[in-house]
N, C-alpha and C. Protein backbone atom coordinates (compact mmCIF):
# COMPACT_ATOMS: atom_id res chain seq x y z
N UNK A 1 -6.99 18.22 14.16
CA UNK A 1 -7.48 16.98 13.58
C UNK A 1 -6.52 16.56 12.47
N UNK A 2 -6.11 15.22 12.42
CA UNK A 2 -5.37 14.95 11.62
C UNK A 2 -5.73 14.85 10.15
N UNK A 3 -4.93 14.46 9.15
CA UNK A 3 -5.82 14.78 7.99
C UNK A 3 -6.93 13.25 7.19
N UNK A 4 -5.96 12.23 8.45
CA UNK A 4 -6.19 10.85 8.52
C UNK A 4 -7.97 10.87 9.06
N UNK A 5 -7.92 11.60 9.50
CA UNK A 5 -9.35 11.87 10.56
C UNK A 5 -10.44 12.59 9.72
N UNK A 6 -9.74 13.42 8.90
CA UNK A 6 -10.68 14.77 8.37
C UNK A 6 -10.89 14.39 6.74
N UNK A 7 -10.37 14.37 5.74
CA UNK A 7 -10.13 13.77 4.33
C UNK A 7 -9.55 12.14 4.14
N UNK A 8 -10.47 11.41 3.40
CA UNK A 8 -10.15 10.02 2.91
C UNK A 8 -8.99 10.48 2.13
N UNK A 9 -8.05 9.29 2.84
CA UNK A 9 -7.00 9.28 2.03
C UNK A 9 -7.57 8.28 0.63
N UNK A 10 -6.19 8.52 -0.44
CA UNK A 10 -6.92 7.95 -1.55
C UNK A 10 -6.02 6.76 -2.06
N UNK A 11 -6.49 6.03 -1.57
CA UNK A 11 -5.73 4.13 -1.17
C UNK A 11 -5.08 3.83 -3.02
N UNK A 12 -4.07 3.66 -3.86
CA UNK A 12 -3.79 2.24 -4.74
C UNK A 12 -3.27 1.43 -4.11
N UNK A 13 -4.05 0.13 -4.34
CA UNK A 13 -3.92 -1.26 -3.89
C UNK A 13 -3.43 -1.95 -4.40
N UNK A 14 -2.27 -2.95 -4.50
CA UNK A 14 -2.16 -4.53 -5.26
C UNK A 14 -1.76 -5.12 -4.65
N UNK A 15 -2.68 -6.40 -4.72
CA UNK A 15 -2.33 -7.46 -4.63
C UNK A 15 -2.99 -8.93 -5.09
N UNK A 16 -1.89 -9.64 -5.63
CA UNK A 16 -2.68 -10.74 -6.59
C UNK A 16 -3.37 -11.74 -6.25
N UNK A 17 -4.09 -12.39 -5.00
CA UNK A 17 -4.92 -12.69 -4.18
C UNK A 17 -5.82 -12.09 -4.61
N UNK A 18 -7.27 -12.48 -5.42
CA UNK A 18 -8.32 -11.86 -5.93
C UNK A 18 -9.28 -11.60 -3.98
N UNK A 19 -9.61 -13.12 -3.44
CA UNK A 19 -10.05 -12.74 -2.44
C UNK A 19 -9.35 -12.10 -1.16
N UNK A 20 -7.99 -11.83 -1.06
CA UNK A 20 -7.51 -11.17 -0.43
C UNK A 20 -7.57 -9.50 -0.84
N UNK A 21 -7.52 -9.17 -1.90
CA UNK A 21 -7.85 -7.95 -2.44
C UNK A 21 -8.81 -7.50 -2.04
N UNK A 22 -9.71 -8.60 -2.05
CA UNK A 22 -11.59 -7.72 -1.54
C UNK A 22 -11.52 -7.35 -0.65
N UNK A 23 -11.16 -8.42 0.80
CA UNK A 23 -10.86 -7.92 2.09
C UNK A 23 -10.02 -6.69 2.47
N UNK A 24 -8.90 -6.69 1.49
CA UNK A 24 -8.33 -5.70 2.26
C UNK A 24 -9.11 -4.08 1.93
N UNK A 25 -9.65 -4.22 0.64
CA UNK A 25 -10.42 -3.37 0.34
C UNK A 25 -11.58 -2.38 1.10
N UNK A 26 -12.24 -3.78 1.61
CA UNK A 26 -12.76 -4.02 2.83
C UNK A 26 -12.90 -2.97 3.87
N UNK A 27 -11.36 -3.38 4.59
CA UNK A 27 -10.82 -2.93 5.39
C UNK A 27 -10.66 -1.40 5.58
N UNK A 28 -10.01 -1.01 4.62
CA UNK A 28 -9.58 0.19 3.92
C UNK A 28 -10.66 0.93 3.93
N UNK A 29 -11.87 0.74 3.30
CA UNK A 29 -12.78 1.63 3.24
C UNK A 29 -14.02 1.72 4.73
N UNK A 30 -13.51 0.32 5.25
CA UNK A 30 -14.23 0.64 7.21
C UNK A 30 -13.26 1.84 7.59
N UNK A 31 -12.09 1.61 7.41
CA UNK A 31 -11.40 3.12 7.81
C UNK A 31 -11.76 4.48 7.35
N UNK A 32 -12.50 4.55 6.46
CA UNK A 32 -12.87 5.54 5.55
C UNK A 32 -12.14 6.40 4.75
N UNK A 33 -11.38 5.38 4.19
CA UNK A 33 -10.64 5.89 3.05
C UNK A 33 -11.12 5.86 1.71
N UNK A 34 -10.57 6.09 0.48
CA UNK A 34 -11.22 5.74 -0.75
C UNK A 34 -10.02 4.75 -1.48
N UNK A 35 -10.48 3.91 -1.79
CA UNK A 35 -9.62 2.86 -2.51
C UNK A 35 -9.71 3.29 -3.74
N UNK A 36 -8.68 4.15 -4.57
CA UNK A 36 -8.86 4.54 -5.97
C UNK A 36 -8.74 3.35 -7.02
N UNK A 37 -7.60 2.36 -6.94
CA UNK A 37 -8.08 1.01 -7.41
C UNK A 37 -7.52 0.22 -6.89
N UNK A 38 -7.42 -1.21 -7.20
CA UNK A 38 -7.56 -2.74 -6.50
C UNK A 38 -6.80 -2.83 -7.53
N UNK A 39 -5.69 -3.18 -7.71
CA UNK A 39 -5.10 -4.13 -9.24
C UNK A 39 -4.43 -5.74 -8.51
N UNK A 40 -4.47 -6.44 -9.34
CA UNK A 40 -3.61 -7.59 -9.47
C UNK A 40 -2.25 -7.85 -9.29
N UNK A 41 -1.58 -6.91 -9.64
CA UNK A 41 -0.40 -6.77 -9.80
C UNK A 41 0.51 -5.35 -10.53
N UNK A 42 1.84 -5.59 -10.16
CA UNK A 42 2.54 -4.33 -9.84
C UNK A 42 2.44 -3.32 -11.03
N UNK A 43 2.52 -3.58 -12.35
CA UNK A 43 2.20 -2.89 -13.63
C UNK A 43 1.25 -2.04 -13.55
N UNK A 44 -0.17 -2.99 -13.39
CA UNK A 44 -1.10 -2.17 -13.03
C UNK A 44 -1.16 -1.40 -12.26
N UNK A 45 -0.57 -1.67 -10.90
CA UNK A 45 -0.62 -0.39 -10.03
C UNK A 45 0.22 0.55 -10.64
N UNK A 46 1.34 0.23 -11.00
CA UNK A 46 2.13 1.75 -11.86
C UNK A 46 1.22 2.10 -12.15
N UNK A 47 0.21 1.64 -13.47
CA UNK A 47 -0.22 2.33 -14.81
C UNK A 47 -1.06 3.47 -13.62
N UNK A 48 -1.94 2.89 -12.70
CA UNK A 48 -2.98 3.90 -12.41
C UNK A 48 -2.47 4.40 -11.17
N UNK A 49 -0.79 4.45 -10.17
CA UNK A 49 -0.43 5.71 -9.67
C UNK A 49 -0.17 6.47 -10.56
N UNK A 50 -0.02 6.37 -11.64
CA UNK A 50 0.48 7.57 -12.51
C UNK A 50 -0.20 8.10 -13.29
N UNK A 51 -1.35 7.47 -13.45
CA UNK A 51 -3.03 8.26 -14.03
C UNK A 51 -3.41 9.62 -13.67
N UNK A 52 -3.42 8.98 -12.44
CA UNK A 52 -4.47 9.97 -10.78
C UNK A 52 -4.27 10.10 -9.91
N UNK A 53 -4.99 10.63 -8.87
CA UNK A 53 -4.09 11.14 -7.95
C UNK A 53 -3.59 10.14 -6.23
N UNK A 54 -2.79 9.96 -6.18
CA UNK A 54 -2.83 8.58 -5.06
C UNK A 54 -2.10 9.57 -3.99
N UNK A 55 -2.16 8.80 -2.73
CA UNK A 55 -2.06 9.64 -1.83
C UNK A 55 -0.45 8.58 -0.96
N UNK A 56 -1.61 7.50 -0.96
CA UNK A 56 -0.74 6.61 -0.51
C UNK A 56 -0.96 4.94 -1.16
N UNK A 57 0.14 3.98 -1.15
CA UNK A 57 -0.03 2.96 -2.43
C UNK A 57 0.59 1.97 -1.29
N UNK A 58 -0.55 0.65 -0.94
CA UNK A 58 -0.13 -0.55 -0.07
C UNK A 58 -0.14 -1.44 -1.42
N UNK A 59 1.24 -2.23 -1.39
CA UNK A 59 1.61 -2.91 -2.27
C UNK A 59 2.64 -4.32 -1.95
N UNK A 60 1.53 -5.38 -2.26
CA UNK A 60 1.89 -6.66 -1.99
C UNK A 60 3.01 -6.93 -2.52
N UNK A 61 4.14 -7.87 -1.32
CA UNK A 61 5.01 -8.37 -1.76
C UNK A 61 5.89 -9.01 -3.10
N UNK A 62 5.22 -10.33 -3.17
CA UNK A 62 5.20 -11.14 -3.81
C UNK A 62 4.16 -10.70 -5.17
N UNK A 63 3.91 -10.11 -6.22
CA UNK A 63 3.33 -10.45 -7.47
C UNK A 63 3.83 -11.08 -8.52
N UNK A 64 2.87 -10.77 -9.70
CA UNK A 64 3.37 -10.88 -11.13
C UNK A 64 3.63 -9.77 -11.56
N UNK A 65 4.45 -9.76 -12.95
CA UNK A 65 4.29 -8.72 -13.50
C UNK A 65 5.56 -7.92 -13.18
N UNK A 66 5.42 -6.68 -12.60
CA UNK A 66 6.19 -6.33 -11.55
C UNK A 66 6.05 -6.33 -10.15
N UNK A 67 7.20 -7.21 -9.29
CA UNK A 67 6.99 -7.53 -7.81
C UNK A 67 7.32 -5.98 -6.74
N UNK A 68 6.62 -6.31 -5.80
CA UNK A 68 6.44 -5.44 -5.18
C UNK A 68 7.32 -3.93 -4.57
N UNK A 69 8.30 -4.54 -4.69
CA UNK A 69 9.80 -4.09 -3.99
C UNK A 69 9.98 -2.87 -5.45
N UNK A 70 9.84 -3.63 -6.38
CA UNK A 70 10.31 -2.95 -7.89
C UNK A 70 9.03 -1.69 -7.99
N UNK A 71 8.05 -2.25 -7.95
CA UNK A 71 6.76 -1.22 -7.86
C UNK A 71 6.98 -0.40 -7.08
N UNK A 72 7.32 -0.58 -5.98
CA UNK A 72 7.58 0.58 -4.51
C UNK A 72 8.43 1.51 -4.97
N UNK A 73 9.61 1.05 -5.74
CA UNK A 73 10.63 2.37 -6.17
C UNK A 73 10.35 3.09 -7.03
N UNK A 74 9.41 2.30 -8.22
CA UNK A 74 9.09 3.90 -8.89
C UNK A 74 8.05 4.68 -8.53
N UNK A 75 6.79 3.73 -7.99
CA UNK A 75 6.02 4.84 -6.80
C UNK A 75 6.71 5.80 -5.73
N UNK A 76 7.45 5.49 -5.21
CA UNK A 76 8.23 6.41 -4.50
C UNK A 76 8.87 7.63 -5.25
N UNK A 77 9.42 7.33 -6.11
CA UNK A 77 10.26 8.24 -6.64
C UNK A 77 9.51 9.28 -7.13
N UNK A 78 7.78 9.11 -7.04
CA UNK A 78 6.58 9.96 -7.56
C UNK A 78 6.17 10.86 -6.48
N UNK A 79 6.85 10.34 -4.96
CA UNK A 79 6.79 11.20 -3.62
C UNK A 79 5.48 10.41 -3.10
N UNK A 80 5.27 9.52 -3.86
CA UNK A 80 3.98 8.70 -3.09
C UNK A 80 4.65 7.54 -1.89
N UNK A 81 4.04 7.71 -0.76
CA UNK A 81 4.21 6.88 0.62
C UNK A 81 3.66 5.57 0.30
N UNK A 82 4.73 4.29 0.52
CA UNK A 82 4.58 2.90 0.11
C UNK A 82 4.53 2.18 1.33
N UNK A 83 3.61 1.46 1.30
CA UNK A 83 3.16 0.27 2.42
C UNK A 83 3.24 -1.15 1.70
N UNK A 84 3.96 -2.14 2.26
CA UNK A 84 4.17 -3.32 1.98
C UNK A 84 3.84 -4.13 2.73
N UNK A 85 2.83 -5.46 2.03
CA UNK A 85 2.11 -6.19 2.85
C UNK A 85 3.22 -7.43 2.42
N UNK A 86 3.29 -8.01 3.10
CA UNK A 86 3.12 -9.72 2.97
C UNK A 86 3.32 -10.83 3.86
N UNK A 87 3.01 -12.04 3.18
CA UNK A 87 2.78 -13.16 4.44
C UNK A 87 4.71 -14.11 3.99
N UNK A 88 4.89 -13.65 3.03
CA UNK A 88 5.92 -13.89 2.85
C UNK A 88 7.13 -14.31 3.89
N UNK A 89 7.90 -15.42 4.67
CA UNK A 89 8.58 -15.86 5.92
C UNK A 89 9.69 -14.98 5.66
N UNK A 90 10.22 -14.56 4.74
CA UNK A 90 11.21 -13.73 4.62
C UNK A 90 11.14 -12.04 4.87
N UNK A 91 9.62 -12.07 4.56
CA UNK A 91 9.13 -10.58 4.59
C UNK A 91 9.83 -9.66 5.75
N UNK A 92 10.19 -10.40 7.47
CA UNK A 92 10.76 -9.45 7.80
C UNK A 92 11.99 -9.09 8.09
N UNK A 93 12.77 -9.59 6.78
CA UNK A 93 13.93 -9.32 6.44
C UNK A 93 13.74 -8.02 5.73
N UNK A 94 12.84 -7.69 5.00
CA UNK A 94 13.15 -6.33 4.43
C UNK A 94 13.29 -4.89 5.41
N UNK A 95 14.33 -4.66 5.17
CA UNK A 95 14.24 -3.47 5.77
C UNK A 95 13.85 -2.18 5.87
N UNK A 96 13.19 -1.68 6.20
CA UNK A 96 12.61 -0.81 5.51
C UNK A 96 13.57 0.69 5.21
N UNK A 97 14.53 0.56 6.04
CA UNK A 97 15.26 1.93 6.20
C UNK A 97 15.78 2.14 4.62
N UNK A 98 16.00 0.56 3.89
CA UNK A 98 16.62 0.35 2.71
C UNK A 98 15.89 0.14 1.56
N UNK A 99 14.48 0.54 1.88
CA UNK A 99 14.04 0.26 0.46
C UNK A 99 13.28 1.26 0.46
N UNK A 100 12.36 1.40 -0.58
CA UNK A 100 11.60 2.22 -1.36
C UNK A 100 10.19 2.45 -0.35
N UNK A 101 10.03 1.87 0.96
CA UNK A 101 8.78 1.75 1.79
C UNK A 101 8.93 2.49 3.06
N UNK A 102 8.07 3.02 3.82
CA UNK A 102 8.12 3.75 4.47
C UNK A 102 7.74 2.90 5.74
N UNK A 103 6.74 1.82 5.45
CA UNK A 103 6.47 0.65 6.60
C UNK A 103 5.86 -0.20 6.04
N UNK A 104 5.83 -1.53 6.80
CA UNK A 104 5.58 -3.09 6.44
C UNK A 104 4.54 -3.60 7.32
N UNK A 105 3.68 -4.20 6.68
CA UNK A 105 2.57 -4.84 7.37
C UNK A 105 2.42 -6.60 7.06
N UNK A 106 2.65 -7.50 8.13
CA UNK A 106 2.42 -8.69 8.06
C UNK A 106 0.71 -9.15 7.66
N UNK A 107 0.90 -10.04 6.96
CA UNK A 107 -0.26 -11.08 6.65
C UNK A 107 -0.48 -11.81 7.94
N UNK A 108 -1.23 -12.36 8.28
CA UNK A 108 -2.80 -11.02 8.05
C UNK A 108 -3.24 -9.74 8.37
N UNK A 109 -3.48 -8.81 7.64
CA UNK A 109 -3.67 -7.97 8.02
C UNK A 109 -4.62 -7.65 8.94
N UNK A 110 -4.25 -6.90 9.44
CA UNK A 110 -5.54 -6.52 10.45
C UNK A 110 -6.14 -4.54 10.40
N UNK A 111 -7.04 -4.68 10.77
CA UNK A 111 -8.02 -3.23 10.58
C UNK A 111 -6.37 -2.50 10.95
N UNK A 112 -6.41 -2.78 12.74
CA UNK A 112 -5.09 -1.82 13.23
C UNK A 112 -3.95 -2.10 12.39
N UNK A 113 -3.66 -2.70 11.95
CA UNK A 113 -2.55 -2.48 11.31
C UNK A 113 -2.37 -2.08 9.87
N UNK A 114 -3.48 -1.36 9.37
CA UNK A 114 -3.89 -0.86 8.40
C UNK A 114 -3.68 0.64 8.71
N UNK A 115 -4.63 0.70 9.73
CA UNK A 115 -4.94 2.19 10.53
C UNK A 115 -3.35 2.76 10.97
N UNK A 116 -2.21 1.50 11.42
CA UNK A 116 -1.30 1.98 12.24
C UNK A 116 -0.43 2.89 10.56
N UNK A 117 -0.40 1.77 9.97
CA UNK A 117 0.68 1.72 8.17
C UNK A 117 0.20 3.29 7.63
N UNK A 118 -1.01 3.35 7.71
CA UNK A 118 -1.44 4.41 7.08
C UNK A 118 -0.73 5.63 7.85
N UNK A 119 -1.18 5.51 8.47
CA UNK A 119 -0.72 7.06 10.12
C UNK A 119 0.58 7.35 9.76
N UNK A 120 1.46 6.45 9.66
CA UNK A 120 3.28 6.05 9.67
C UNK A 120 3.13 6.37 7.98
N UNK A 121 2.39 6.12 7.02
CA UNK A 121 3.02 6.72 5.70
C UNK A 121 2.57 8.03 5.84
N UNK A 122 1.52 8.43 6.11
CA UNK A 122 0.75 10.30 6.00
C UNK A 122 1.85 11.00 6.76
N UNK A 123 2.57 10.68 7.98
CA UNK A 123 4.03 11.70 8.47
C UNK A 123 4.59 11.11 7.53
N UNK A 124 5.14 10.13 6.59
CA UNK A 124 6.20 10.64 6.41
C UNK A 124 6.09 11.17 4.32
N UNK A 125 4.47 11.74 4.11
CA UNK A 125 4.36 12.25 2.99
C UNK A 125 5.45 12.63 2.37
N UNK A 126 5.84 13.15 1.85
CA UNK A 126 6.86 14.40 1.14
C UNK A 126 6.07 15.31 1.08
């Protein structure tokens, strides 16, 4: 059994879309994960991957504060697995081999492609 299957992973979230946040939240926890928090934007998600304990951190493109790409590298560098959402037309220009993310998920999200992002960051934990 995978560990995706057996223990909630423990979700940090941002993204600055208040009602997009809920949903994806939503989402996240139909999968049965635990969403440790929801922030607004990229700061905040620093402040609280580096509180507690995160497992894995989906982190919107486009914020305030600090944007997403910038957030992903110092989460990473913590050995935490980064998922990047956005609806962004450029979004799939990022590559992922080259940045700080392990995989990319288009707007809109969907359940599966929540379920798929997650699966694809848990192999490639550290």
């Amino acid at each position: 059994m995978s560990r995706q299957q057996s223990v909630p992973v423990r979700i940090a979230l941002a993204e600055d879309e208040p009602e997009l946040r809920r949903t994806f939240v939503k989402l996240l926890e139909h999968l049965g994960h635990d969403v440790v928090c929801a922030v607004g934007n990229g700061a905040e998600l620093l402040e609280r991957c580096f509180q507690g304990r995160v497992d894995v951190a989906v982190v919107d493109l486009d914020m305030p504060v600090v944007d997403g790409l910038e957030a992903a590298e110092q989460i990473a560098e913590k050995g935490i697995p980064v998922i990047l959402v956005s609806g962004h037309p450029d979004a799939g220009q990022v590559v992922v081999e080259n940045e700080p993310v392990v995989t990319r998920i288009a707007k809109p999200a969907t359940l599966e492609s929540f379920r798929n992002a997650i699966a694809i960051a848990l192999a490639a934990e550290r």
